[in-house]
N, C-alpha and C. Protein backbone atom coordinates (compact mmCIF):
# COMPACT_ATOMS: atom_id res chain seq x y z
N UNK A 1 2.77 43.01 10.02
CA UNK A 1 1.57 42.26 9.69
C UNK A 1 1.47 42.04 8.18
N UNK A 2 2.10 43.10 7.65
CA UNK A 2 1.78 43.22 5.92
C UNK A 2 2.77 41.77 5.23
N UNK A 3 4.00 42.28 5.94
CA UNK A 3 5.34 41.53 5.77
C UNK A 3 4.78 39.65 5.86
N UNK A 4 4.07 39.76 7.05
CA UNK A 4 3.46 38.19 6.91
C UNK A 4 2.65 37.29 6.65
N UNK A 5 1.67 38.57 5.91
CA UNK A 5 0.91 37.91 5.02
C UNK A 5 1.51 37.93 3.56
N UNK A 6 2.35 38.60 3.29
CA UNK A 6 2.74 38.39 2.42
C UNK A 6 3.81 36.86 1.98
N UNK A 7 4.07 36.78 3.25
CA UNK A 7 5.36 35.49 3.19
C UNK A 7 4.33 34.60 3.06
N UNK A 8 3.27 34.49 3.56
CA UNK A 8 1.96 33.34 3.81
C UNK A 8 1.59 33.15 2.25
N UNK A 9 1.26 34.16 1.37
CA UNK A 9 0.75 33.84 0.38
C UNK A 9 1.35 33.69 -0.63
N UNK A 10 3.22 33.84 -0.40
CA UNK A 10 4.22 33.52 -1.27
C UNK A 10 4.55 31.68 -0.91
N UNK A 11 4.38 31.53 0.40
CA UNK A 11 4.18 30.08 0.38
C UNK A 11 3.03 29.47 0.00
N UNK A 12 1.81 29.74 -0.14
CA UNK A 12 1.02 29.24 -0.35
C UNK A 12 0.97 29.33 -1.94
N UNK A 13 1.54 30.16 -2.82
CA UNK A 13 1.71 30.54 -4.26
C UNK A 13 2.92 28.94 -4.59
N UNK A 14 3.56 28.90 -3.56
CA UNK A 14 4.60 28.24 -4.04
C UNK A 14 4.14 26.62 -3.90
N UNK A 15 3.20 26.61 -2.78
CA UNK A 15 3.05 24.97 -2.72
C UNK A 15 1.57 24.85 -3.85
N UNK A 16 1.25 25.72 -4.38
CA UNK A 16 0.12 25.37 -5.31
C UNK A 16 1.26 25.17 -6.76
N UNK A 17 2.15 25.73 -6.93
CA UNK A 17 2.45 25.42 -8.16
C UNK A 17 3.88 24.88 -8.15
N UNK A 18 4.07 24.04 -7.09
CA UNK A 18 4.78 22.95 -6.92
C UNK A 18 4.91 21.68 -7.51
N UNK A 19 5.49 21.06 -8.49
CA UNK A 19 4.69 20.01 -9.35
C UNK A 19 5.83 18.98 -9.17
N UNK A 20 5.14 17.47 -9.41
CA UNK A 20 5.95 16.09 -8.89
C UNK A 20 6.78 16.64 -10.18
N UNK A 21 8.04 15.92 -10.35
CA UNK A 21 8.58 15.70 -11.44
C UNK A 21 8.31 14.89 -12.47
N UNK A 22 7.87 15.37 -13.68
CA UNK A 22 8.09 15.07 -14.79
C UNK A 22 7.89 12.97 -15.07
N UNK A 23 9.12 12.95 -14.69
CA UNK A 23 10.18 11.45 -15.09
C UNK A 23 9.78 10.68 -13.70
N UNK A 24 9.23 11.14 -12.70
CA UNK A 24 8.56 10.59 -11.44
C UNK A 24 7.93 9.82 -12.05
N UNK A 25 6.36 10.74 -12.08
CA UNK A 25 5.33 10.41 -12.66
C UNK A 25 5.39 9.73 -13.97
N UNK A 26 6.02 9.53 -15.03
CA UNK A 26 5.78 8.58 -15.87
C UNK A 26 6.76 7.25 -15.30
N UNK A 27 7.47 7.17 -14.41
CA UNK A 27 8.24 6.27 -13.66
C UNK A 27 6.79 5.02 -13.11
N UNK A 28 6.18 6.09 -12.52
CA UNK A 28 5.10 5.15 -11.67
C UNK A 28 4.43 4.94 -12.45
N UNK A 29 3.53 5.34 -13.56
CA UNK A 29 2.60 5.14 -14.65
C UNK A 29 3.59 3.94 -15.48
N UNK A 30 4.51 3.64 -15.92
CA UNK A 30 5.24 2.74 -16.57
C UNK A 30 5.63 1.04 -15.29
N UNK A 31 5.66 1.55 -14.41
CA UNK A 31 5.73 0.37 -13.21
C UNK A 31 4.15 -0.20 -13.42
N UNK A 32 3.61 0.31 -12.91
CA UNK A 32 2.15 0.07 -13.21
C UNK A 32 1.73 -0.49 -14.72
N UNK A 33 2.68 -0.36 -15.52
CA UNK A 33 1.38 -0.81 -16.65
C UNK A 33 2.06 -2.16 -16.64
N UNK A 34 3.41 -2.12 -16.83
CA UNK A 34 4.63 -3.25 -16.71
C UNK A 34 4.21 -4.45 -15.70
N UNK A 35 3.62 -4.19 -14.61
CA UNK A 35 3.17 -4.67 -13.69
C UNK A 35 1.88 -5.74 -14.15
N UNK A 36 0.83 -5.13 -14.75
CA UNK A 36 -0.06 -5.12 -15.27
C UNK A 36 0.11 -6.41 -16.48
N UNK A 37 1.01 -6.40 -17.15
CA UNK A 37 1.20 -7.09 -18.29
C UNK A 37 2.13 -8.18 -17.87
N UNK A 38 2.95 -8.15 -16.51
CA UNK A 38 3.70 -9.38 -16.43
C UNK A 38 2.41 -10.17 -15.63
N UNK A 39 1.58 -9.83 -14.92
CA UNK A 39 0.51 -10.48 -14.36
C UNK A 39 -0.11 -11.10 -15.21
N UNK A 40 -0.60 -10.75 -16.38
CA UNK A 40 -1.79 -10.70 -17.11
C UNK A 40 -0.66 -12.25 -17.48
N UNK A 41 0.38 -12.15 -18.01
CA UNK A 41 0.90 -13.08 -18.68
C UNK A 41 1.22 -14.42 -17.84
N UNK A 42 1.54 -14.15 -16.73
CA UNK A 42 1.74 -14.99 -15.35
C UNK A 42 0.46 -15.95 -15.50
N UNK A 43 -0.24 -15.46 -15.10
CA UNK A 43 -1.75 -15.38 -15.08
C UNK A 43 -2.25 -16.86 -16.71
N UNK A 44 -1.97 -15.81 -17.07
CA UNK A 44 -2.44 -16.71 -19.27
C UNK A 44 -1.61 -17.69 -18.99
N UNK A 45 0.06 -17.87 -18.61
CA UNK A 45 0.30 -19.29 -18.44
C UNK A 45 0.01 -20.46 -17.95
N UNK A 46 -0.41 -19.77 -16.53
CA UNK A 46 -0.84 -20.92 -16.12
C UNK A 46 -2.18 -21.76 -16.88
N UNK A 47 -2.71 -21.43 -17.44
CA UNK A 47 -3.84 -21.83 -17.73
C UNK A 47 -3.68 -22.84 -18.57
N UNK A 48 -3.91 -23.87 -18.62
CA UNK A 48 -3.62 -25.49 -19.48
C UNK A 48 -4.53 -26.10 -19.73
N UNK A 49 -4.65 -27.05 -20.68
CA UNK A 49 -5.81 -27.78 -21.78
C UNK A 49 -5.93 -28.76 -19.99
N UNK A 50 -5.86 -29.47 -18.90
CA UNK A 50 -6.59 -29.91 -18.40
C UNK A 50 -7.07 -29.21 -17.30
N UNK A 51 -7.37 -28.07 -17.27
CA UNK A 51 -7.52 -26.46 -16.47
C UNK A 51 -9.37 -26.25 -16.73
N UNK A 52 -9.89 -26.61 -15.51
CA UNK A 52 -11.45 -26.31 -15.63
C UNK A 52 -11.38 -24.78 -16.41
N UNK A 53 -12.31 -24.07 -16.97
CA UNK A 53 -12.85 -22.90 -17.04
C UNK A 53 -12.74 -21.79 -16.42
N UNK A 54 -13.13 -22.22 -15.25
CA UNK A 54 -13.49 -21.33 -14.26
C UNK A 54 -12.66 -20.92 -13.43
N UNK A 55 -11.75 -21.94 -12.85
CA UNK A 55 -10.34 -21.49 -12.65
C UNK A 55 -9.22 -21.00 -13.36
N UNK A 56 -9.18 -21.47 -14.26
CA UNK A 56 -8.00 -21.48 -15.16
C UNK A 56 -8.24 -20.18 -16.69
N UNK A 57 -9.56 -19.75 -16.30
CA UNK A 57 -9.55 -18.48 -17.07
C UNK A 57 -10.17 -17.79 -16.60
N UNK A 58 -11.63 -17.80 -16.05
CA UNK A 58 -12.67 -16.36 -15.39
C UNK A 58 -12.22 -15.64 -14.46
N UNK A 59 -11.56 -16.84 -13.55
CA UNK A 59 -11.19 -16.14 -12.37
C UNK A 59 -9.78 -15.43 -12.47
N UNK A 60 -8.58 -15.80 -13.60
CA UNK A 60 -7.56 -15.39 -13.52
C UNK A 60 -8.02 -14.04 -14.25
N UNK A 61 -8.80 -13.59 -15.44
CA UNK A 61 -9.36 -12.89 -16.07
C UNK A 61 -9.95 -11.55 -15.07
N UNK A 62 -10.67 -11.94 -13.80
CA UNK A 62 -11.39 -11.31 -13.10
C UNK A 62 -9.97 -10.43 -12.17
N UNK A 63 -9.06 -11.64 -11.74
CA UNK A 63 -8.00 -10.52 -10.78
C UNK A 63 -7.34 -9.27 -11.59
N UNK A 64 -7.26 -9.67 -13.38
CA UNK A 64 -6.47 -8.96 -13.90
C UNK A 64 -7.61 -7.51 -14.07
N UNK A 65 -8.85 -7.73 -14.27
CA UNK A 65 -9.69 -6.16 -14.43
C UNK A 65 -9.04 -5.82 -13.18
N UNK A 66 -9.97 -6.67 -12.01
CA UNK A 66 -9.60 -5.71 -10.70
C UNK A 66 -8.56 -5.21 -10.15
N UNK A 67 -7.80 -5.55 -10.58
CA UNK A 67 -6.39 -4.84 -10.56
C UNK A 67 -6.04 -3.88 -11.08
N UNK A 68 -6.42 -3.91 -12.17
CA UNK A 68 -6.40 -2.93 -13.12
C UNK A 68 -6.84 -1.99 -12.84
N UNK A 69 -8.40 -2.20 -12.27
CA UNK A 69 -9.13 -1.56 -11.93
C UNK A 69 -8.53 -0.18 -10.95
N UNK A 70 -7.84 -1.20 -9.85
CA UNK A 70 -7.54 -0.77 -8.61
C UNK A 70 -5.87 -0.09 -8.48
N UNK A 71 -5.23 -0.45 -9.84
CA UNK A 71 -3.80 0.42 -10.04
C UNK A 71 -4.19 1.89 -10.84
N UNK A 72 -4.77 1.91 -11.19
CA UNK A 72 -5.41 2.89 -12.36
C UNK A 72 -6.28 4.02 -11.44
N UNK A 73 -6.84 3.39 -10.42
CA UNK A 73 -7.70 4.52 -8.94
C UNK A 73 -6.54 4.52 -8.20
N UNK A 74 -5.35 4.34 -8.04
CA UNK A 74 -4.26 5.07 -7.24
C UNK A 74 -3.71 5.33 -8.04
N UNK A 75 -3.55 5.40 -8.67
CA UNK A 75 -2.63 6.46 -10.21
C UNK A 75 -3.40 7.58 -10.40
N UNK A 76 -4.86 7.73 -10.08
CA UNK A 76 -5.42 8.79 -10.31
C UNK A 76 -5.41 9.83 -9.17
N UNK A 77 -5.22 8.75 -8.39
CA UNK A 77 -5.99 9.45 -6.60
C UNK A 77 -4.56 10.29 -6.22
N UNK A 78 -3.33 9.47 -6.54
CA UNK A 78 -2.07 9.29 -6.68
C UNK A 78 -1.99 11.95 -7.36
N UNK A 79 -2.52 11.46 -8.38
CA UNK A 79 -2.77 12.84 -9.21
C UNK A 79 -3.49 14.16 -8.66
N UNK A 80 -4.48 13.34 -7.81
CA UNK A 80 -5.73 14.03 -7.31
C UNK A 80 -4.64 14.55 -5.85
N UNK A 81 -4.16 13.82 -5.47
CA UNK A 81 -3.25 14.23 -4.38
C UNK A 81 -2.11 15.39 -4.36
N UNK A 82 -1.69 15.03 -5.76
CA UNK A 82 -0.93 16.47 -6.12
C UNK A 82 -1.05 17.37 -6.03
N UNK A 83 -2.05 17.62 -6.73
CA UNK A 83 -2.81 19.16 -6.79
C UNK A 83 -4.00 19.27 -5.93
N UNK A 84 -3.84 19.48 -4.78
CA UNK A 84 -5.53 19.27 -3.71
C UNK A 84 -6.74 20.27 -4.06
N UNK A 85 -5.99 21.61 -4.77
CA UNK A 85 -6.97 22.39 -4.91
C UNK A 85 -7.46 22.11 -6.40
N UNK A 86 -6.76 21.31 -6.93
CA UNK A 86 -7.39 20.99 -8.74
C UNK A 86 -6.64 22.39 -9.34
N UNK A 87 -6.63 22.29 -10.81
CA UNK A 87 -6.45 23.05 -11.60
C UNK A 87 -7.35 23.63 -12.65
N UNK A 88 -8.75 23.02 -12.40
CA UNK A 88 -9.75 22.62 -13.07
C UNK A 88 -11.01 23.72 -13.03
N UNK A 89 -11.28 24.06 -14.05
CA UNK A 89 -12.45 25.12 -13.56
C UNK A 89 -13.28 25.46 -12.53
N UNK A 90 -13.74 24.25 -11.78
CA UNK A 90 -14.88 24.14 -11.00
C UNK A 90 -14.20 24.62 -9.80
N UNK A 91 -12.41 24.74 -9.79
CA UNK A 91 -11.94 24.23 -8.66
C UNK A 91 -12.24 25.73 -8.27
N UNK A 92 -11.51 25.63 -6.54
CA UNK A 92 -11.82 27.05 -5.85
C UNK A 92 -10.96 28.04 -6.42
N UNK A 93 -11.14 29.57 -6.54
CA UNK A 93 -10.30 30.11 -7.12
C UNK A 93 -9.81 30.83 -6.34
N UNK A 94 -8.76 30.50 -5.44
CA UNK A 94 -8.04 31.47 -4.35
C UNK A 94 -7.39 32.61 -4.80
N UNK A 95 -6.53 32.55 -5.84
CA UNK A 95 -6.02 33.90 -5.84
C UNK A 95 -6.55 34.80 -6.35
N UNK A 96 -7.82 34.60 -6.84
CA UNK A 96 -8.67 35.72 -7.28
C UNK A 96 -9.34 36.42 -6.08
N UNK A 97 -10.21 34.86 -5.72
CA UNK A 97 -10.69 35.40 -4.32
C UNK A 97 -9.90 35.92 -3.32
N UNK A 98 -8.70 35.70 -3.33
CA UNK A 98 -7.71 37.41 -2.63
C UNK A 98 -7.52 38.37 -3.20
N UNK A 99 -7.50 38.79 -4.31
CA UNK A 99 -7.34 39.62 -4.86
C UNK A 99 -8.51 40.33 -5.10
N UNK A 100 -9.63 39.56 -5.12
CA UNK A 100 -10.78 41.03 -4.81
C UNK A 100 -11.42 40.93 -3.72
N UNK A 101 -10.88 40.35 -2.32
CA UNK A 101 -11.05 40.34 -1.13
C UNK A 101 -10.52 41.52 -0.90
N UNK A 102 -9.11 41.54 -1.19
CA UNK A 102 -7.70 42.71 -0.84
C UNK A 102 -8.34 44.47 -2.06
N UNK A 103 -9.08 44.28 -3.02
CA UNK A 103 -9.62 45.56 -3.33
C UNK A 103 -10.85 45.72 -2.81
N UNK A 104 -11.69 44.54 -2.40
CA UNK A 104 -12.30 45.48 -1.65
C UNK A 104 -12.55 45.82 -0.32
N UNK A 105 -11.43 45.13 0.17
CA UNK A 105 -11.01 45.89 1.49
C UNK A 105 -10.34 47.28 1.32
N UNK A 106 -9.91 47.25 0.12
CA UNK A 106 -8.81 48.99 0.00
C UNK A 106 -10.27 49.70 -0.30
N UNK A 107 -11.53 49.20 -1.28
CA UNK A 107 -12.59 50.49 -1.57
C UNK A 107 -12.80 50.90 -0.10
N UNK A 108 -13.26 49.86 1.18
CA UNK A 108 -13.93 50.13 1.99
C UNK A 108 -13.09 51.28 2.88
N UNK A 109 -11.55 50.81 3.07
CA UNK A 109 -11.14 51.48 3.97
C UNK A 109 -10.84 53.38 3.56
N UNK A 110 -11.15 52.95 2.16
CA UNK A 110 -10.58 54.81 1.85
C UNK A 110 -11.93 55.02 1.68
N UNK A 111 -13.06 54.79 1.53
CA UNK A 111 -14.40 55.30 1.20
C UNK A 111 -14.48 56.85 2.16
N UNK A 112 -15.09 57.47 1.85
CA UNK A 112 -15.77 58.35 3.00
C UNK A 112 -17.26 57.61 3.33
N UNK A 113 -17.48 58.18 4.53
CA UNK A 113 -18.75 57.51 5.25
C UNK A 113 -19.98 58.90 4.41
N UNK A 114 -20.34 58.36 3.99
CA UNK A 114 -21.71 58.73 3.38
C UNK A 114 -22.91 59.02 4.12
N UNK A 115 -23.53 60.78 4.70
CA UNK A 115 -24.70 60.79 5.78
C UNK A 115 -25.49 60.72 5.63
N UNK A 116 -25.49 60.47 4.15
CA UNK A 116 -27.26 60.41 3.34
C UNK A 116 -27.78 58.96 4.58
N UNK A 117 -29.36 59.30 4.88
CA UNK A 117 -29.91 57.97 5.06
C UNK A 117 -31.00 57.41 3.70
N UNK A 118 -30.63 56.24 3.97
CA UNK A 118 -31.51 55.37 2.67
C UNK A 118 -33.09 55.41 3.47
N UNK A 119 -34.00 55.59 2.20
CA UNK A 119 -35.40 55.68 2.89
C UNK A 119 -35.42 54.11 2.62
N UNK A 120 -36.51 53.43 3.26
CA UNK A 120 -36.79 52.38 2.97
C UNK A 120 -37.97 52.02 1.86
N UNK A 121 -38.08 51.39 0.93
CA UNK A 121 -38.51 50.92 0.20
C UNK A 121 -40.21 50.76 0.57
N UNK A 122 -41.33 51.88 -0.38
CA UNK A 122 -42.80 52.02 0.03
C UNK A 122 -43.21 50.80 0.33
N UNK A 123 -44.32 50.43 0.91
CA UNK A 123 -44.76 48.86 1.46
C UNK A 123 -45.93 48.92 0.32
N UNK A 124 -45.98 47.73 -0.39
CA UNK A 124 -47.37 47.55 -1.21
C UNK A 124 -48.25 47.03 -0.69
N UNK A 125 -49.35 47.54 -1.27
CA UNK A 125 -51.18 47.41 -0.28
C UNK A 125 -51.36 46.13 -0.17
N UNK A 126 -51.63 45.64 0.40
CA UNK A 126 -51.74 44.26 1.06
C UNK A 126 -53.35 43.41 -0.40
N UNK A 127 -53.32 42.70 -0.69
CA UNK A 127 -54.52 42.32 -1.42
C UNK A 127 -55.31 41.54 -0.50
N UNK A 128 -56.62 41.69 -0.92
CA UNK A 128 -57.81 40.94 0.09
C UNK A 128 -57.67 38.74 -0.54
N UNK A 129 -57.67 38.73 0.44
CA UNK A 129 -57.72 37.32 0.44
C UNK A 129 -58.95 36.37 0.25
C-alpha cells in the first residue's frame, strides 16, 4: 500500500513538473506573431485610393485586432493548459497539503488516547429581553 502511494505521488511529482519544451513554445509564439504581420500586411495592400473607407480600412483594421485578439487567448489558454494546477500563489498547494496531511496522520496514529474528559464550557446567564 505504502509502495503505491508512493509510485502515485512520484507520478504525480513528475507530471506537475513536466514542462513543454523550451524551442516548442517560442516556435508557436513566433508562428503566431509572423502570422499576425503577414495578415496585417495582406490586409494594408489591398486597400487602394478608389477603396471606400469602410471596407478598405475599418473593417480590414477590425479582423486584424480580432485576431489578434483571438491568437494571443490561445497562446495563453495554450499556457494555462500546461500547467493545470498553476505555479502561481493562489494556486492549490498539493505537496504541502500532503505533507502535513501525512504528519498529521503520523501525530494521530502514535498519540496515546488521553482519559482526561473535557468539561464543557460554563453557560452564561441568559440577559432579560
Amino acid at each position: 500500500l505504502v509502495l503505491r502511494f508512493r509510485g502515485a505521488m512520484q507520478s504525480l511529482f513528475d507530471e506537475r513538473f513536466q514542462e513543454i519544451p523550451f524551442s516548442y513554445s517560442h516556435l508557436v509564439s513566433f508562428i503566431c506573431a509572423a502570422y499576425l504581420l503577414v495578415l496585417a500586411v495582406d490586409l494594408g495592400l489591398k486597400f487602394g485610393v478608389k477603396e471606400p473607407i469602410t471596407s478598405g480600412l475599418v473593417f480590414p483594421a477590425l479582423a486584424v485586432f480580432f485576431t489578434t485578439v483571438v491568437l494571443l487567448g490561445l497562446l495563453t489558454l495554450g499556457k494555462a493548459m500546461s500547467q493545470p494546477t498553476g505555479l502561481d500563489p493562489e494556486a492549490f498547494p498539493i505537496f504541502s497539503y500532503v505533507d502535513s496531511t501525512a504528519i498529521a496522520s503520523r501525530r494521530i496514529t502514535t498519540s496515546r488516547h488521553s482519559t482526561r474528559r473535557f468539561r464543557s464550557p460554563p453557560k452564561r446567564p441568559r440577559r432579560p429581553a
